[in-house]
N, C-alpha and C. Protein backbone atom coordinates (compact mmCIF):
# COMPACT_ATOMS: atom_id res chain seq x y z
N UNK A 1 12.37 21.92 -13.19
CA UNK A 1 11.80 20.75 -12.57
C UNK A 1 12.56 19.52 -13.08
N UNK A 2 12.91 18.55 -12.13
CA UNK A 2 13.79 17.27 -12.46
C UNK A 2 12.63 16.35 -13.11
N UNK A 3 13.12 16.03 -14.48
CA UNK A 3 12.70 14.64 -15.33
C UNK A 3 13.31 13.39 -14.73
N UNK A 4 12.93 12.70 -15.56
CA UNK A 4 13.30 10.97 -15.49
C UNK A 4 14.94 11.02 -15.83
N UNK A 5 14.85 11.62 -16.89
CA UNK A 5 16.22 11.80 -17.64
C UNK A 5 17.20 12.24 -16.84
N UNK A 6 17.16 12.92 -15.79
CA UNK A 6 17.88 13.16 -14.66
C UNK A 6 17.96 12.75 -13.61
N UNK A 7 17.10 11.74 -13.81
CA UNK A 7 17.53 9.91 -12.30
C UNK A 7 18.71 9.45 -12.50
N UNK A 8 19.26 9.47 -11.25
CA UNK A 8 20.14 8.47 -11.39
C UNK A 8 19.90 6.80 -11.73
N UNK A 9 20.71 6.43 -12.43
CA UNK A 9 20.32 5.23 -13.23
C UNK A 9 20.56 3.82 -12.11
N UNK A 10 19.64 3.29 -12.22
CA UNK A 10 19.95 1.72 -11.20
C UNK A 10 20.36 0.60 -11.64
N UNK A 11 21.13 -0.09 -11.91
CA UNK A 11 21.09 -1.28 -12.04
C UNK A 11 21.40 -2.59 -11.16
N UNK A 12 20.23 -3.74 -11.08
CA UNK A 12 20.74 -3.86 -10.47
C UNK A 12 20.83 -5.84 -11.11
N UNK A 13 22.02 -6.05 -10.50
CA UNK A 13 22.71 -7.43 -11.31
C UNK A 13 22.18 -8.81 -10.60
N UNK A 14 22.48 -9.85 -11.31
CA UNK A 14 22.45 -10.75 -11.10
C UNK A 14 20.63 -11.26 -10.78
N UNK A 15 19.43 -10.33 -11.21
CA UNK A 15 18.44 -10.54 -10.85
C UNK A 15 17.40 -10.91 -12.24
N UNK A 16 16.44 -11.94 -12.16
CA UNK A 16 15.85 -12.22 -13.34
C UNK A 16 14.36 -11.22 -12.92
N UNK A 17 13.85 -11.98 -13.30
CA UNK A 17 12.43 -11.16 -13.59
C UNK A 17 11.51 -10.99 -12.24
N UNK A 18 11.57 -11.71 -11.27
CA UNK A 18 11.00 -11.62 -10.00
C UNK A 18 12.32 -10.83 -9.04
N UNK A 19 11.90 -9.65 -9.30
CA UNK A 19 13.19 -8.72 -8.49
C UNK A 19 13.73 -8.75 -7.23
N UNK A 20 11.99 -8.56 -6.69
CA UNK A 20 11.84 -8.48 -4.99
C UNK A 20 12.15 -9.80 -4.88
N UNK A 21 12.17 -11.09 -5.34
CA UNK A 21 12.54 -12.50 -5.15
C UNK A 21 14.04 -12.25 -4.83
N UNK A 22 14.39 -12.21 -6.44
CA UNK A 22 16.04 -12.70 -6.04
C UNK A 22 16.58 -11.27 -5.26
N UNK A 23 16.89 -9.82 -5.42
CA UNK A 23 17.54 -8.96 -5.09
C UNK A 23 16.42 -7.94 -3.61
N UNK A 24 15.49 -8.58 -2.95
CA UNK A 24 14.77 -7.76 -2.16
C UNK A 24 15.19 -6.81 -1.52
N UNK A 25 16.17 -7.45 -0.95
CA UNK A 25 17.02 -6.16 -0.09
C UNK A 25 17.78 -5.04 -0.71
N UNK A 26 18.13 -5.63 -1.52
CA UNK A 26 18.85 -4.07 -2.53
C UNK A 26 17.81 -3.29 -2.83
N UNK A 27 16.57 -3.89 -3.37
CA UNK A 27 15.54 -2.75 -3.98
C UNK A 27 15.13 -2.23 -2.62
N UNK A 28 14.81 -2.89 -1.27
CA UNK A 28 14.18 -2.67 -0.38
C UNK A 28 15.51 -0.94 0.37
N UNK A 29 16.61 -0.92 0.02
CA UNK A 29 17.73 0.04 0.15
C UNK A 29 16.88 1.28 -0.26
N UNK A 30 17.40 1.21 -2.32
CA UNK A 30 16.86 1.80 -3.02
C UNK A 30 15.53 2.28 -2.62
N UNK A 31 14.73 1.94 -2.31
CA UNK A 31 13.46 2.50 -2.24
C UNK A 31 13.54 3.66 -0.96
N UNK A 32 14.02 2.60 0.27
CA UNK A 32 13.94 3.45 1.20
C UNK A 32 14.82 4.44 1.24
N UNK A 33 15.97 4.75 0.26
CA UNK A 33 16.44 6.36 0.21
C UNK A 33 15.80 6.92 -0.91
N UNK A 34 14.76 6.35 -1.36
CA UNK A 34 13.74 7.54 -2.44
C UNK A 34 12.91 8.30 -1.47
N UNK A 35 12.33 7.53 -0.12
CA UNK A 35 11.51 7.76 0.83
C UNK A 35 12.18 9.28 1.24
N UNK A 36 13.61 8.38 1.85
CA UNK A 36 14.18 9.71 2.69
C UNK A 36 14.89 10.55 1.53
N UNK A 37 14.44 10.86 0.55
CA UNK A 37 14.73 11.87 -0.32
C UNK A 37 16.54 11.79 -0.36
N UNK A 38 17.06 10.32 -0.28
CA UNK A 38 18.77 10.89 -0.08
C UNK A 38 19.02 9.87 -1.83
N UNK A 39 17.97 9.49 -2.76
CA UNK A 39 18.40 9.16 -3.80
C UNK A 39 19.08 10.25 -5.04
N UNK A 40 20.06 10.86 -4.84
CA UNK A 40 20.45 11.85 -5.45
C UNK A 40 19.98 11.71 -7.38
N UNK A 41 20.00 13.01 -7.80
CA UNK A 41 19.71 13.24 -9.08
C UNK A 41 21.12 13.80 -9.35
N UNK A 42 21.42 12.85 -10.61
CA UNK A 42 22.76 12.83 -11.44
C UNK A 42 22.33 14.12 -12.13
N UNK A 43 23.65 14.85 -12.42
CA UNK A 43 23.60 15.51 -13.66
C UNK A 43 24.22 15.26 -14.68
N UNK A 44 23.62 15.65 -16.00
CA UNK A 44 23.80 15.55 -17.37
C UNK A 44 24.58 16.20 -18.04
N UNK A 45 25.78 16.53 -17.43
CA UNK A 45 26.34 17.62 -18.00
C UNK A 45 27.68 17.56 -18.52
């Protein structure tokens, strides 16, 4: 079973503490390929 530890890692730049403020659309990306299951899981290896 996939952990946390095996997310691919996000970062995302230039954004302070109100995310959806400054970067909405990037997270609004991100999210919607968690939806459609196309956020791939990195491996650790």
């Amino acid at each position: 079973m996939p952990s946390i530890k095996e997310q691919k890692k996000i970062l995302i730049k230039n954004a302070g503490h109100f995310l959806q403020e400054d970067k909405g659309k990037e997270i609004a990306q991100y999210i919607d390929l968690f939806i459609k299951e196309k956020l791939k899981i990195a491996a650790n290896k």
